[in-house]
Protein backbone atom coordinates (compact mmCIF):
# COMPACT_ATOMS: atom_id res chain seq x y z
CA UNK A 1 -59.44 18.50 -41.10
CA UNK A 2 -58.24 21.78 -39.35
CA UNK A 3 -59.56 23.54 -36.59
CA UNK A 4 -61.03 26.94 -36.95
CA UNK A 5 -57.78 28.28 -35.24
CA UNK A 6 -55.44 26.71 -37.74
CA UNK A 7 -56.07 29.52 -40.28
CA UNK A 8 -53.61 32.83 -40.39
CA UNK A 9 -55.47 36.57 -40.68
CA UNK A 10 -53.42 39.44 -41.78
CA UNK A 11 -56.08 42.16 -41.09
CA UNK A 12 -55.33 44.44 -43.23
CA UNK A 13 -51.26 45.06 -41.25
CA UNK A 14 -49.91 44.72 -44.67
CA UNK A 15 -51.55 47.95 -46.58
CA UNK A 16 -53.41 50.35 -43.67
CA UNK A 17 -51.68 53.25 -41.27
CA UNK A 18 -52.33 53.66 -37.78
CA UNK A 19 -52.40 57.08 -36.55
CA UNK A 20 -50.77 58.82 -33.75
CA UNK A 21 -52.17 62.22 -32.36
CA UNK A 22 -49.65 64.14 -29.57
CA UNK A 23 -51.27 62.40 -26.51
CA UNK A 24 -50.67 59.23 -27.77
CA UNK A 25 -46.77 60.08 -28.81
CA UNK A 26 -46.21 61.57 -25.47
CA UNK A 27 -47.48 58.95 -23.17
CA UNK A 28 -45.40 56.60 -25.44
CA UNK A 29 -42.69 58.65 -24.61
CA UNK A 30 -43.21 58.18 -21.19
CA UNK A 31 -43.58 54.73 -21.44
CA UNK A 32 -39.89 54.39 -23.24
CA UNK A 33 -38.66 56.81 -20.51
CA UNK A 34 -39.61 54.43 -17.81
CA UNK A 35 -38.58 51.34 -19.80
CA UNK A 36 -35.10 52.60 -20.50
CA UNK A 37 -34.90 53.80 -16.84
CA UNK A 38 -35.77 50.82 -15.62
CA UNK A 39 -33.04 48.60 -17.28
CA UNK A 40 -30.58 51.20 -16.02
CA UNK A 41 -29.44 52.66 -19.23
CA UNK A 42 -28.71 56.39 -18.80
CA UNK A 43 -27.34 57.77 -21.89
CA UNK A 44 -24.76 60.73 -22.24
CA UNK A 45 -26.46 61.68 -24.98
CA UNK A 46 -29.56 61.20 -27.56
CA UNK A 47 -29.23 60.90 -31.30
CA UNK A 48 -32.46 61.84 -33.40
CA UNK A 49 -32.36 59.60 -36.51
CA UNK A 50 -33.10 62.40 -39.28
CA UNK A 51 -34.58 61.77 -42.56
CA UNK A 52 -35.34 64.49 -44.64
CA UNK A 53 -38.32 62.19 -45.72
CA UNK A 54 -39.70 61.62 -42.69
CA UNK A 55 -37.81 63.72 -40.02
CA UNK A 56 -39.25 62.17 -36.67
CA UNK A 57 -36.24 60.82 -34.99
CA UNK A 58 -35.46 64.34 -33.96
CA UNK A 59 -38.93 65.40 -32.22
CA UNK A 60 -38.69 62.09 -30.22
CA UNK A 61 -35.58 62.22 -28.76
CA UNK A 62 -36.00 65.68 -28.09
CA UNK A 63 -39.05 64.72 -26.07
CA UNK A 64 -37.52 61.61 -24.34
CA UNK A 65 -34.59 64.11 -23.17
CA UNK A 66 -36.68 66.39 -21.20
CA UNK A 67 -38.67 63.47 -19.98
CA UNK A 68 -35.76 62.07 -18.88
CA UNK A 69 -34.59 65.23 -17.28
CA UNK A 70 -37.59 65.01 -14.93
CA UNK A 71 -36.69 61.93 -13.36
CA UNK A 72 -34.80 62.15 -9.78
CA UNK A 73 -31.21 62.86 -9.79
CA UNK A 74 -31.11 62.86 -13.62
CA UNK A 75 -28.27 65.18 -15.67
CA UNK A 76 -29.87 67.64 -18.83
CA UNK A 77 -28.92 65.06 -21.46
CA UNK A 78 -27.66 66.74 -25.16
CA UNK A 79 -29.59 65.57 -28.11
CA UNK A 80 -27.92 65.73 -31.51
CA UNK A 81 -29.31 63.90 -34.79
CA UNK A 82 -27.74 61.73 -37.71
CA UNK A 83 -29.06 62.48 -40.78
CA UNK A 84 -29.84 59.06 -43.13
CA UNK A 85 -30.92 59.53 -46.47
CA UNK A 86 -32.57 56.76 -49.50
CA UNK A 87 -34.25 54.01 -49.85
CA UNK A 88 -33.45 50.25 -49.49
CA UNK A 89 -30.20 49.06 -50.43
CA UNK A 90 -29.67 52.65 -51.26
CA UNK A 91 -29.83 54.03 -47.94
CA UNK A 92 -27.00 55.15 -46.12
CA UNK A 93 -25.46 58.13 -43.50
CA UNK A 94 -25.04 61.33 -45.42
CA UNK A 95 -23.71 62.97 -41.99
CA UNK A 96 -22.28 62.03 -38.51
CA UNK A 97 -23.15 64.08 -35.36
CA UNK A 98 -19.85 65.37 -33.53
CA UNK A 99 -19.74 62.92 -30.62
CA UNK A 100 -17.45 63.91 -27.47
CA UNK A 101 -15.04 61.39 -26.03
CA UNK A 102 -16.49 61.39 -22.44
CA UNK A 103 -19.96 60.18 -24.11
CA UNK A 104 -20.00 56.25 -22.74
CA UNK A 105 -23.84 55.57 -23.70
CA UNK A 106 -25.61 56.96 -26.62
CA UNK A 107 -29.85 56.13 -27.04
CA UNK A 108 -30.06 56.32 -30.87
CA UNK A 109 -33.75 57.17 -31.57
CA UNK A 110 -36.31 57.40 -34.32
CA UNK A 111 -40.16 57.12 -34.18
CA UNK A 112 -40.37 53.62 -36.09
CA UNK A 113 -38.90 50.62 -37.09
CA UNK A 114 -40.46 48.10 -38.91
CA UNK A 115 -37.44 45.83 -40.53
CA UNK A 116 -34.47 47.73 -38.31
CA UNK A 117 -32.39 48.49 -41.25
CA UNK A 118 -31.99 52.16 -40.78
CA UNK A 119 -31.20 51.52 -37.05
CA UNK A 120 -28.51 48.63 -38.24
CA UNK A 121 -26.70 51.33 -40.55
CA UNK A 122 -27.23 53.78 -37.98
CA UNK A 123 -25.60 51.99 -35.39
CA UNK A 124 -22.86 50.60 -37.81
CA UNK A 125 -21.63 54.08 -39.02
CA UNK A 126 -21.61 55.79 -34.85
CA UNK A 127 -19.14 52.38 -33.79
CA UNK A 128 -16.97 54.35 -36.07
CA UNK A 129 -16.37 57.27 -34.66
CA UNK A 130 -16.85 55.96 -30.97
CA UNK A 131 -16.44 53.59 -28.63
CA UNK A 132 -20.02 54.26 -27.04
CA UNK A 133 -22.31 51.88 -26.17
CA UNK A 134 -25.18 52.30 -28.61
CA UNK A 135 -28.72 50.92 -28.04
CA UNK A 136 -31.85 51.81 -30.41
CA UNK A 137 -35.43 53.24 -29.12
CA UNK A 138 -38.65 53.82 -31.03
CA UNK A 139 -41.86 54.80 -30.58
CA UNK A 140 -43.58 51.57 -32.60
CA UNK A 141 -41.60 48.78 -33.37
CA UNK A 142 -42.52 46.08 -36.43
CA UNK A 143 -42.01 42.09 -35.79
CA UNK A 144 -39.16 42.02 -37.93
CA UNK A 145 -36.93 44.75 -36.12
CA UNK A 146 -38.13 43.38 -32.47
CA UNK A 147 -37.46 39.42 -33.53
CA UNK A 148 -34.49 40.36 -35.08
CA UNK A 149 -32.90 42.66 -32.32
CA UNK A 150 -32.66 45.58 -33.97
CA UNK A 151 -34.52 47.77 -31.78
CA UNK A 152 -33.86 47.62 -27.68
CA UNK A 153 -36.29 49.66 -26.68
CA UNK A 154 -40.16 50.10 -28.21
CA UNK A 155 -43.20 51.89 -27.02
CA UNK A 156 -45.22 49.18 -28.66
CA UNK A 157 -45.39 47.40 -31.89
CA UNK A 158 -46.50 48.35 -35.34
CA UNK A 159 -49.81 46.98 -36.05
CA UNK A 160 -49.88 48.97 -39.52
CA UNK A 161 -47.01 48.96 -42.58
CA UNK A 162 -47.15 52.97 -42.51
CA UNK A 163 -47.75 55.37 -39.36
CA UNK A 164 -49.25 58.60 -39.72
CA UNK A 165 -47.42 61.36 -36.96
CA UNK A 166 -47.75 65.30 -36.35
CA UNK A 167 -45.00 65.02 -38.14
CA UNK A 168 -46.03 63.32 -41.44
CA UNK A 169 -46.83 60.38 -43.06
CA UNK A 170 -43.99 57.76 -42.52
CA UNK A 171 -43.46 54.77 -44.20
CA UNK A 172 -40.62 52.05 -44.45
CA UNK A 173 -37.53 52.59 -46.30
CA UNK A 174 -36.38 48.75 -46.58
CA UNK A 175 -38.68 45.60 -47.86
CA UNK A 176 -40.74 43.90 -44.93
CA UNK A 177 -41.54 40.37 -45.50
CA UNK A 178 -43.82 38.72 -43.46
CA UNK A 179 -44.04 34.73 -42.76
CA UNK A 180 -47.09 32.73 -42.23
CA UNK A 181 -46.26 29.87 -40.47
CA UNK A 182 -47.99 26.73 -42.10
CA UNK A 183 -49.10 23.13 -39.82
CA UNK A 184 -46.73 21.40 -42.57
CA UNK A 185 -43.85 23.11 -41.07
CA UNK A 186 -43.44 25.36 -44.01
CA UNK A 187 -44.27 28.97 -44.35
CA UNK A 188 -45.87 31.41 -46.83
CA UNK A 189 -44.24 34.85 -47.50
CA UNK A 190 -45.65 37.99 -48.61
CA UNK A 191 -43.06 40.78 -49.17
CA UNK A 192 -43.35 44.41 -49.71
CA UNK A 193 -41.05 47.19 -50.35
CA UNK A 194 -41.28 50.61 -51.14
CA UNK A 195 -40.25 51.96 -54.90
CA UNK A 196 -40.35 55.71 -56.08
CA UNK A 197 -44.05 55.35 -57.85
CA UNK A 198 -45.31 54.04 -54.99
CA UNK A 199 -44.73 50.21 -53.72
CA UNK A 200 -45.03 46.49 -54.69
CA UNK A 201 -46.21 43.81 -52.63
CA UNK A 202 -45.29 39.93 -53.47
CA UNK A 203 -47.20 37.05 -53.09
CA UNK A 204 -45.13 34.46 -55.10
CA UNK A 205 -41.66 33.86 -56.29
CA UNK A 206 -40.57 31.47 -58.63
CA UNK A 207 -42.84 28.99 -57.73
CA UNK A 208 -45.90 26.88 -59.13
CA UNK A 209 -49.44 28.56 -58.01
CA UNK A 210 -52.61 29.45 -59.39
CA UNK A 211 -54.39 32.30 -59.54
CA UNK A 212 -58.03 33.41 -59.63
CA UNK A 213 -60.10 35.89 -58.65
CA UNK A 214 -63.45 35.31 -57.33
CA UNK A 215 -66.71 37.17 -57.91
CA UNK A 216 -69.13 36.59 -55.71
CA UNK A 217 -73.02 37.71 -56.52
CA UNK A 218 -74.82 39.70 -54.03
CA UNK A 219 -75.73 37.37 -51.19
CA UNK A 220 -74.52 34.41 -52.57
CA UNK A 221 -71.61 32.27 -51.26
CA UNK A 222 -69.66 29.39 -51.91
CA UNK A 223 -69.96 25.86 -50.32
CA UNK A 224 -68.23 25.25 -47.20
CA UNK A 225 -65.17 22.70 -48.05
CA UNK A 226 -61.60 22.15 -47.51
CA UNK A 227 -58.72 20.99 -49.70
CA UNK A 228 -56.33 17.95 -49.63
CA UNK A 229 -53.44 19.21 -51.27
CA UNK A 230 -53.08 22.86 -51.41
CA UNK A 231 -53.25 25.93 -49.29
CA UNK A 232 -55.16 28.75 -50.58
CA UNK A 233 -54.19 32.51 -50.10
CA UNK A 234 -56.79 35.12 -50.11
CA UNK A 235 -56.51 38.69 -50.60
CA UNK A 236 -59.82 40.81 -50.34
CA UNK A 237 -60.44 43.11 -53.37
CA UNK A 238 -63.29 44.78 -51.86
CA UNK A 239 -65.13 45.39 -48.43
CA UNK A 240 -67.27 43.04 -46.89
CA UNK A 241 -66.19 39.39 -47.65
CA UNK A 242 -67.08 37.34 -45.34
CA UNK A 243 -65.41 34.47 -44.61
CA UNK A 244 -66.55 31.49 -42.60
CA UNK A 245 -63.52 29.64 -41.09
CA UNK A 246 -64.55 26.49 -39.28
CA UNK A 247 -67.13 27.67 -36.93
CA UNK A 248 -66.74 31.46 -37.01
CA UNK A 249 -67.04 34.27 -39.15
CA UNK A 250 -65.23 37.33 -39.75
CA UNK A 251 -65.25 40.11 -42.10
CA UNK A 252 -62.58 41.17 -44.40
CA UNK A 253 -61.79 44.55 -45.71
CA UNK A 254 -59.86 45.27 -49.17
CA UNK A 255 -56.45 44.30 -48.74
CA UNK A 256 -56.63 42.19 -45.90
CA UNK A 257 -54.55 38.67 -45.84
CA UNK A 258 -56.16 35.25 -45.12
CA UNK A 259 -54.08 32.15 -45.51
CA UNK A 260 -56.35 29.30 -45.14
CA UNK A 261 -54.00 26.11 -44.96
CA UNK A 262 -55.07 22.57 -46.32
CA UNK A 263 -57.15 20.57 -44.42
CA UNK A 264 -59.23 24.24 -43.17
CA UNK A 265 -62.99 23.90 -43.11
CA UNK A 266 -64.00 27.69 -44.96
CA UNK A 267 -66.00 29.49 -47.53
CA UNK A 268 -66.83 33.23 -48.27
CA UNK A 269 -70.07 35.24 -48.64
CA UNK A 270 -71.02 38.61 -50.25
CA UNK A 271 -73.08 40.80 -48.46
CA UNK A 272 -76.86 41.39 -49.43
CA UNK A 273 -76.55 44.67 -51.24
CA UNK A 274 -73.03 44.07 -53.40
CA UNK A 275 -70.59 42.19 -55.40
CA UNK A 276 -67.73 41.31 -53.96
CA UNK A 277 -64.22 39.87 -55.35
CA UNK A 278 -61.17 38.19 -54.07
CA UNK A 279 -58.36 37.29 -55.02
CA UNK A 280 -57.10 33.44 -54.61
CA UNK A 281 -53.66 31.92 -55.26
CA UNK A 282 -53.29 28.53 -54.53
CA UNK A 283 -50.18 26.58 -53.64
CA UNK A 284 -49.87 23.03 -54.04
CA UNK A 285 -50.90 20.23 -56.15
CA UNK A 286 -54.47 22.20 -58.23
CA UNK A 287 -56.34 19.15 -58.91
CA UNK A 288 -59.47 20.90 -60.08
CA UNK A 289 -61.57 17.84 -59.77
CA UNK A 290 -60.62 15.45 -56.93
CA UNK A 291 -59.03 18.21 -54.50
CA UNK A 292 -62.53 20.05 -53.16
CA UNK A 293 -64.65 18.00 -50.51
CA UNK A 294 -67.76 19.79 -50.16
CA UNK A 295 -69.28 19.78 -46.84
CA UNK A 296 -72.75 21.91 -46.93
CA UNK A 297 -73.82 23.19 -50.50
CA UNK A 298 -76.69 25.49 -51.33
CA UNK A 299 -76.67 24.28 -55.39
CA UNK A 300 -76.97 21.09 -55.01
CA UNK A 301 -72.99 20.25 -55.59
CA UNK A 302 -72.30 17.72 -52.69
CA UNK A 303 -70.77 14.50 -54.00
CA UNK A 304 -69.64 16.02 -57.53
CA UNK A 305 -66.12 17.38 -57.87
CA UNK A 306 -64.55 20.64 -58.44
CA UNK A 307 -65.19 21.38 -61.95
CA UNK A 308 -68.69 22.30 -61.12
């Protein structure tokens, strides 16, 4: 069996926004200011990404420039913008910023980047009309831009999929997908991407699951067990399930993840006062009957198999 630690808790990244007031852009600022000083990088100039949608590239760089002015023995440094327009494989550079030929270091900035795709086609269309080094900079940074080297420079990473500014709501223009890593080497994905009604988020792809959703009675709760041939995927449909995962307990909100490989000791509760649901695809062999070991039961189930 599993350790307590060998489950994998998405809480709630996936569907919830972190907010940003002013003090908290501005002493990330400061923090990218001293992070690109540090590695020595002084750009010429400072390119504001600039999407109609979501125009925060602009108010960023425009900040990091007079930061950057502060600093000892440091030149005013011009700030222009490229505008980038769409959505997914849609999105592309509807106009170019006029770039001088004495400009030998460009900091292209926006004020996320979750996948790195708009900083990718960013960078792509400026190598054609210069020879400047180019190097990326945002305010939050997801996993996938960071592990994928998208983005140079970050304040700090995303902990939400969508990031609410002064500026606006702002939200990814390119699918995320996010990997839980499994013990069996494997991994599970869950993508997402944005579509004009709103967005979808995937959970399986062409591949043999099932999939139930729990209801669980007002303080009641399931036996504690673990499974010998499949992984089970749980997404909260309401507040308050808790769920016991070896020896500890945490509780879930709606639309949080929880992958809970084979082999994991677990169960889930419903609060005192209300129903609660969840939603549980399994992957793996679903042998309702000889797959469940049941470990502590409170009807009386231990020793019988799963169809009960």
């Amino acid at each position: 069996m599993s350790d307590s630690n060998a489950h994998r808790f998405a809480v709630g990244s996936e569907l919830r926004v972190e907010t940003l007031d002013w003090p908290t852009v501005y002493s990330l600022c400061r923090t990218l200011v001293q992070t690109v000083s540090h590695d020595g990088f002084t750009p010429d100039l400072i390119i504001g990404i600039y999407d109609p949608g979501a125009a925060g590239g602009y108010p960023v760089a425009a900040q990091l420039a007079s930061l950057m002015q502060d600093l000892p023995n440091e030149p005013s440094i011009p700030v222009e913008v490229i505008r980038i327009e769409g959505r997914s494989a849609e999105r592309g550079v509807s106009k170019l910023p006029i770039i001088p030929a004495s400009v030998a270091r460009i900091l292209l900035v926006d004020d996320v980047a979750w996948s790195g795709t708009t900083f990718r086609i960013a960078t792509h269309s400026l190598e054609t009309v210069t020879n400047a080094i180019v190097r990326s900079c945002a305010l939050l940074a997801g996993r996938q831009a960071i592990d994928e080297g998208h983005v140079h420079y970050y304040g700090r990473e995303a902990v939400a999929r969508d990031a609410l500014f002064p500026w606006g709501l702002v939200t990814p223009t390119a699918e995320i997908r996010q990997f839980f890593d499994l013990d069996s080497g494997s991994n599970r994905e869950v993508s997402w991407a944005p579509r004009p009604w709103g967005f979808w988020e995937q959970f399986a792809l062409n591949e043999p699951c099932t999939v139930r959703i729990l209801t669980i009675f007002p303080g009641e709760y399931l036996s504690l067990q673990y499974h010998r041939n499949r992984d089970e995927f749980f997404i909260a449909l309401d507040n308050g399930v808790v769920l016991q995962i070896g020896e500890k307990k945490l509780t879930a909100r709606q639309g949080d993840y929880i992958l809970i490989p084979r082999g994991t000791v677990h169960r889930q509760f419903a609060p005192p006062d209300r129903s609660v649901r969840v939603l549980e695809i399994s992957f793996g062999r679903y042998d309702q009957v000889g797959d469940i070991l049941r470990l502590e039961d409170k009807y009386g189930r231990l020793g019988r198999d799963g169809a009960y």
